[in-house]
C-alpha atoms as a PDB file:
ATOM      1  CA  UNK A   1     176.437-172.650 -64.746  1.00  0.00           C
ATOM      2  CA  UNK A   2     180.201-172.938 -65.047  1.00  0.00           C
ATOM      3  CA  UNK A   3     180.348-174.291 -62.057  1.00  0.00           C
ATOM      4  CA  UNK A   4     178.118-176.123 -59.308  1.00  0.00           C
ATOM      5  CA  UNK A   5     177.026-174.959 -55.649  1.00  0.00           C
ATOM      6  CA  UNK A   6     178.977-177.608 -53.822  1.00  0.00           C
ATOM      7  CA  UNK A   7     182.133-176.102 -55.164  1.00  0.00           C
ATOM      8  CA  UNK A   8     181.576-173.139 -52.031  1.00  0.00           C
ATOM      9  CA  UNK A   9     181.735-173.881 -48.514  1.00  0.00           C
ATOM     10  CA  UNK A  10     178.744-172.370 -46.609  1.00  0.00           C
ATOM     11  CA  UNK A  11     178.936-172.115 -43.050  1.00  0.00           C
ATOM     12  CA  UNK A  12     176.690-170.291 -40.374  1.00  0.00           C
ATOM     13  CA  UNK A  13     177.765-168.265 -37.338  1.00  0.00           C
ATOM     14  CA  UNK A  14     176.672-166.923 -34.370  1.00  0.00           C
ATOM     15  CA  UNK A  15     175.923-163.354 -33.577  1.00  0.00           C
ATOM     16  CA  UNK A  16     179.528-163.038 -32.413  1.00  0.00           C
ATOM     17  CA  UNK A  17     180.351-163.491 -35.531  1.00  0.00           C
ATOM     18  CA  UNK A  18     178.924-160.790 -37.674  1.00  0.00           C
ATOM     19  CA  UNK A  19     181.823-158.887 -37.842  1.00  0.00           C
ATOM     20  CA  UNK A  20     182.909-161.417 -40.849  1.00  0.00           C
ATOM     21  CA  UNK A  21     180.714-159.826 -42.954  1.00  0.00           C
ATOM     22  CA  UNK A  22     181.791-156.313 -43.087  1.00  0.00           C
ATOM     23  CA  UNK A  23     183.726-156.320 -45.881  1.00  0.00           C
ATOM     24  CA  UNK A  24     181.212-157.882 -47.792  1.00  0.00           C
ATOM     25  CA  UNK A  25     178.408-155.188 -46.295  1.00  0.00           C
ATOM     26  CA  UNK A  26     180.466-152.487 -47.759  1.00  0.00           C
ATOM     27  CA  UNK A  27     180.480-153.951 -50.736  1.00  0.00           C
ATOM     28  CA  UNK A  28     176.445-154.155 -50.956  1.00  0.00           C
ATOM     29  CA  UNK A  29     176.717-150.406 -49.979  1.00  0.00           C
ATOM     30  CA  UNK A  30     178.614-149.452 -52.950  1.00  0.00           C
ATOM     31  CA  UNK A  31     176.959-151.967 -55.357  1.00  0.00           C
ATOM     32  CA  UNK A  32     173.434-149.786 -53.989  1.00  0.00           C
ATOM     33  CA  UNK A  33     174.760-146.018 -54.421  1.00  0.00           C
ATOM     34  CA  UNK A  34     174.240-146.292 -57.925  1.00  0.00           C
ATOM     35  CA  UNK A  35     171.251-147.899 -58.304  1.00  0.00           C
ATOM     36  CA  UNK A  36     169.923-145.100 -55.582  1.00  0.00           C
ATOM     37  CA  UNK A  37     171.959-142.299 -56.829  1.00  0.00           C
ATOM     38  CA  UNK A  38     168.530-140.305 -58.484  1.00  0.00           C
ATOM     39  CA  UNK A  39     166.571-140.567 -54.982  1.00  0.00           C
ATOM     40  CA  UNK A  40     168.117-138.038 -52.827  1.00  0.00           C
ATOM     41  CA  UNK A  41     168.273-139.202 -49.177  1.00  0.00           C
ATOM     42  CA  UNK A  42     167.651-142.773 -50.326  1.00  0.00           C
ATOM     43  CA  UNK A  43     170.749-144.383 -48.833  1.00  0.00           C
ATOM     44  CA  UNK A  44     171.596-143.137 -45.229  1.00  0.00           C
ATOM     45  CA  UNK A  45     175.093-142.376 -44.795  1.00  0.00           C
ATOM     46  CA  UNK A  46     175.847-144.859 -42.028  1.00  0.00           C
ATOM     47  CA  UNK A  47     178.556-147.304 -41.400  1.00  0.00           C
ATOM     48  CA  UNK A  48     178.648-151.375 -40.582  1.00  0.00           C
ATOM     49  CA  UNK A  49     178.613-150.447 -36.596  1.00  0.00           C
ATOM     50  CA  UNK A  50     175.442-149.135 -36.770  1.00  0.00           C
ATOM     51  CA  UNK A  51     174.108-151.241 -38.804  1.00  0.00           C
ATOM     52  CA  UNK A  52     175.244-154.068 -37.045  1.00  0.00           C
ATOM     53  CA  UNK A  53     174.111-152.482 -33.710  1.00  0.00           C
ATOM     54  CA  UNK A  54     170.428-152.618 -35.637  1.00  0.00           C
ATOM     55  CA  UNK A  55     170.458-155.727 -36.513  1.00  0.00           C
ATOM     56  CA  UNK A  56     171.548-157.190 -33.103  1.00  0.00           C
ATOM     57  CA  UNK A  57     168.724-154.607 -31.425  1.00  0.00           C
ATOM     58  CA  UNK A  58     166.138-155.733 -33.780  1.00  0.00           C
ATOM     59  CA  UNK A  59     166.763-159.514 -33.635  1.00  0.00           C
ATOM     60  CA  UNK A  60     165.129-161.351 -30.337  1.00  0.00           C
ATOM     61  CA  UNK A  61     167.573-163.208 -28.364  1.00  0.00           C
ATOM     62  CA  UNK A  62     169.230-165.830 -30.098  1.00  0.00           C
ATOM     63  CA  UNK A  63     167.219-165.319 -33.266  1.00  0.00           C
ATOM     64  CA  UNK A  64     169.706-163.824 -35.969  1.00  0.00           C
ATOM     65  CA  UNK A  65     171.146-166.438 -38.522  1.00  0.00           C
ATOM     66  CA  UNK A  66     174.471-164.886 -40.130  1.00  0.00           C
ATOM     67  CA  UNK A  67     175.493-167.513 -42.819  1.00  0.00           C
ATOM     68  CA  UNK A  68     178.763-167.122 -45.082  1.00  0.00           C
ATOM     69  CA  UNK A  69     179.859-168.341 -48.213  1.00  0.00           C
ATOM     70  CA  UNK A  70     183.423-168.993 -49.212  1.00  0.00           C
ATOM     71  CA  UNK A  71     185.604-170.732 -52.045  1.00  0.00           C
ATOM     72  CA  UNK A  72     186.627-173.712 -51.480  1.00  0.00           C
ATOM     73  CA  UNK A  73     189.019-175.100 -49.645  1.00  0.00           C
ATOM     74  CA  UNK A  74     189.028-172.286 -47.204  1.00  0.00           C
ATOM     75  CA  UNK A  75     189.059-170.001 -49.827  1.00  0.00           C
ATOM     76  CA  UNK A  76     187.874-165.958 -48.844  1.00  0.00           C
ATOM     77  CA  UNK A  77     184.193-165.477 -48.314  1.00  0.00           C
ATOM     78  CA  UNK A  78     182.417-164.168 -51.702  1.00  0.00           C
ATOM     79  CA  UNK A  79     178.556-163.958 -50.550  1.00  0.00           C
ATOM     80  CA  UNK A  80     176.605-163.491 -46.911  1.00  0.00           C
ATOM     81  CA  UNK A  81     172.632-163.401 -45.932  1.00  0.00           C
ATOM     82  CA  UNK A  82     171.839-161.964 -42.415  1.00  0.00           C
ATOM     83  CA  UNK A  83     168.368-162.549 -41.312  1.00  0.00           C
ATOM     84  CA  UNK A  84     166.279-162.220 -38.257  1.00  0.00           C
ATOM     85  CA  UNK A  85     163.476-163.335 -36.043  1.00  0.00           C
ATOM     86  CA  UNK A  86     161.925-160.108 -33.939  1.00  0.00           C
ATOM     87  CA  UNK A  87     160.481-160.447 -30.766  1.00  0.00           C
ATOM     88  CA  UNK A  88     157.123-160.445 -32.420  1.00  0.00           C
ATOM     89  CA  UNK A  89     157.698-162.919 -34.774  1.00  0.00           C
ATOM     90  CA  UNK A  90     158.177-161.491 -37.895  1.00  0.00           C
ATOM     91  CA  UNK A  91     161.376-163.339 -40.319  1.00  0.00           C
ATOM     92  CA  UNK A  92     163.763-161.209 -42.239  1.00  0.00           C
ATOM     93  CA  UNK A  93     165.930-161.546 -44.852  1.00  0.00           C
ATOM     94  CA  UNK A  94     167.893-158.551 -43.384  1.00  0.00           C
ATOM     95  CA  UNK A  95     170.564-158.295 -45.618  1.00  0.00           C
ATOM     96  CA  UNK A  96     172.570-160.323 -48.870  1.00  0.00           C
ATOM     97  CA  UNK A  97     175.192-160.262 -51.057  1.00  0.00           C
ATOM     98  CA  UNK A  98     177.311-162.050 -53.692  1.00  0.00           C
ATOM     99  CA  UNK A  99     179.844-160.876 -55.241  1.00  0.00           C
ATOM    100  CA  UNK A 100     179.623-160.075 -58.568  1.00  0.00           C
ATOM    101  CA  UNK A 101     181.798-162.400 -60.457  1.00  0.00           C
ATOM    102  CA  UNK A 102     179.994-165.165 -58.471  1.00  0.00           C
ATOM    103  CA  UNK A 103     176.652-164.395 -58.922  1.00  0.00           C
ATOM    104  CA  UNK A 104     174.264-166.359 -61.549  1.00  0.00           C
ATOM    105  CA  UNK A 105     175.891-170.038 -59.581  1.00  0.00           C
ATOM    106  CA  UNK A 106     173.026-170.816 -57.558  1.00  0.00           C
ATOM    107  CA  UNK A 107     174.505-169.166 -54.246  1.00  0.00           C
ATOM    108  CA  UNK A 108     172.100-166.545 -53.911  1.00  0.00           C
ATOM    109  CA  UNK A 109     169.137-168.777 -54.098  1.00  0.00           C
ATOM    110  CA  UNK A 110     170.768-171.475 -51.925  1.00  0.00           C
ATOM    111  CA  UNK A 111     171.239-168.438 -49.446  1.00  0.00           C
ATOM    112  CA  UNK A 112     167.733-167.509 -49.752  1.00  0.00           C
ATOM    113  CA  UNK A 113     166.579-170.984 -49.418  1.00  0.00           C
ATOM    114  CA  UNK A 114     168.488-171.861 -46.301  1.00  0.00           C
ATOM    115  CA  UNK A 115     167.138-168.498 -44.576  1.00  0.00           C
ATOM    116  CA  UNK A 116     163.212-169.260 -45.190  1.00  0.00           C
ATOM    117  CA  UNK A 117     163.798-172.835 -43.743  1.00  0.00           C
ATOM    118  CA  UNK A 118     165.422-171.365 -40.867  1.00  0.00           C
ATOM    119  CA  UNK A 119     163.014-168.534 -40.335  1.00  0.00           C
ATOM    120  CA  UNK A 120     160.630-171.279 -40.516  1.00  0.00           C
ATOM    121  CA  UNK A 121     162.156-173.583 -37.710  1.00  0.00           C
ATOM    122  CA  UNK A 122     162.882-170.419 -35.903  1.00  0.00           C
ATOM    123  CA  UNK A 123     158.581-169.812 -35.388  1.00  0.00           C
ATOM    124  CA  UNK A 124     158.591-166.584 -37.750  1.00  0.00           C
ATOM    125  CA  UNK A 125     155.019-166.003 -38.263  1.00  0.00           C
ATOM    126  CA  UNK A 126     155.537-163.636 -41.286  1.00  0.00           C
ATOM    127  CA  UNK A 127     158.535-163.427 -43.295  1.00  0.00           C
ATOM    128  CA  UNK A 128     159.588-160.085 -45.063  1.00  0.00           C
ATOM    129  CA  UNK A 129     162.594-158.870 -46.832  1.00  0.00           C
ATOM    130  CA  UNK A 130     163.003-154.779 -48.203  1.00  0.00           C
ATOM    131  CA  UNK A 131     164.439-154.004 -51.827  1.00  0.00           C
ATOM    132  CA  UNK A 132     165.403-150.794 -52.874  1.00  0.00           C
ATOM    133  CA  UNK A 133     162.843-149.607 -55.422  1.00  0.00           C
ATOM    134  CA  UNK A 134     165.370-148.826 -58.306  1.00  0.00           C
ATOM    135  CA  UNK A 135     166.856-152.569 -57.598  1.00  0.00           C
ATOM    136  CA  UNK A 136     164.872-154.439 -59.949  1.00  0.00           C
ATOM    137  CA  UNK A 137     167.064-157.099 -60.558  1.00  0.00           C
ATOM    138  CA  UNK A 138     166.251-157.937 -56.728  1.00  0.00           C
ATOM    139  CA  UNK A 139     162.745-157.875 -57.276  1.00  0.00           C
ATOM    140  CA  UNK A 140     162.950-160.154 -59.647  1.00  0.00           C
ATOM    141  CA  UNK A 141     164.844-162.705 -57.352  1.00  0.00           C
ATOM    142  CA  UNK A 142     162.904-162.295 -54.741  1.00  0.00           C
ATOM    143  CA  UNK A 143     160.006-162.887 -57.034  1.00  0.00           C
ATOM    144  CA  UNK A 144     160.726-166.573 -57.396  1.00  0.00           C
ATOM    145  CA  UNK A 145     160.451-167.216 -53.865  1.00  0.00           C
ATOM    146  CA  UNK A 146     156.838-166.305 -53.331  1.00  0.00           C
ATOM    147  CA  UNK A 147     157.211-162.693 -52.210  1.00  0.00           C
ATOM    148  CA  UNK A 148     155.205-159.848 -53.835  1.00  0.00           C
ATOM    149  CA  UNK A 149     154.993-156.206 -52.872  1.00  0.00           C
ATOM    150  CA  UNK A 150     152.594-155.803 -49.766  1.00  0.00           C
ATOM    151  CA  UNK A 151     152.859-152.171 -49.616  1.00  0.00           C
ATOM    152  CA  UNK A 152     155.182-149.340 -51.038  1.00  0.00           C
ATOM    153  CA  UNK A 153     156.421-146.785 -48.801  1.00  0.00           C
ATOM    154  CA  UNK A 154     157.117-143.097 -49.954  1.00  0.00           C
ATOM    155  CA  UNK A 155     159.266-141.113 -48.538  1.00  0.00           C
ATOM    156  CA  UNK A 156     159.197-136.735 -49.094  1.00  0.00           C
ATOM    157  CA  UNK A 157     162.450-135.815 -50.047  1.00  0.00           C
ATOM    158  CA  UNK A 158     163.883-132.732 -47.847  1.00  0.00           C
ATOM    159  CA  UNK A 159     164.225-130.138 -50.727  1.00  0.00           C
ATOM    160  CA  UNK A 160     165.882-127.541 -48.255  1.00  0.00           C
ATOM    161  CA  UNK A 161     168.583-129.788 -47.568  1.00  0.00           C
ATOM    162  CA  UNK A 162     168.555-130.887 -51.290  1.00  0.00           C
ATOM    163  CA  UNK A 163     169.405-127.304 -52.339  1.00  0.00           C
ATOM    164  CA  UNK A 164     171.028-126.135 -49.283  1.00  0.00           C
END
């Protein structure tokens, strides 16, 4: 590690403030259309106002944790983890990314870390987060925090579309 975790300023924010991590989100979209590009109809095209809309929808009140990462001092933000508590209790890791000139530092795993222990405090009573199937890298990470593939969901591809 060149250099160590406490060189980056993390800070969490409401739900009022998840607009602060749109440029990041976009950034997680492109980083994915790659990775996805074989599976036809594997990355929906929507934007960060839907997706934001979903995560504030699926979240029960006051149970989304939006936490930012940024150089420091009050440098611009380089990393974000969105996760949620749902009205039934399950925990998600909804949504992470660091850029990638910063990643292999620790701030991923620091991210992940701080989410389980507020999932945790927050009553989750399951904790889940999705990974594209062609991302194995995030498998990987994920890995090392105790989660394992439950189940794998297929999905038909829509071959009149495909060669419409």
């Amino acid at each position: 590690m060149s250099e160590t975790i406490s060189t980056f300023d993390y800070r969490v924010l409401r739900e009022e403030g998840i607009d602060a991590v749109q440029r990041l989100w976009e950034k997680l979209r492109a980083y994915h259309s790659p990775l996805l590009a074989g599976l036809p109809g594997a990355m929906p095209p929507f934007n960060f106002g839907p997706r934001k809309q979903e995560l504030l929808t699926k979240a029960a009140p006051g149970k989304i944790r939006i936490e930012l990462v940024g150089t420091a001092p009050a440098g611009p933000d380089i990393a974000y983890c969105i996760s949620t508590v749902s009205a039934n209790g399950q925990g998600e890791i909804d949504s992470m990314f660091v850029e990638e000139a910063f990643r292999g530092r620790g701030i991923g795993s620091e991210l992940v870390r701080h989410a389980l222990q507020w999932l945790e405090r927050a009553g989750a009573t399951s904790k889940v987060v999705t990974v594209a199937h062609a991302n194995e890298e995030a498998l990987a990470f994920y890995k090392r925090f105790g989660f394992e593939p439950k189940t794998v969901l297929l999905q038909q591809r829509d071959t009149e579309k495909e060669s419409g």
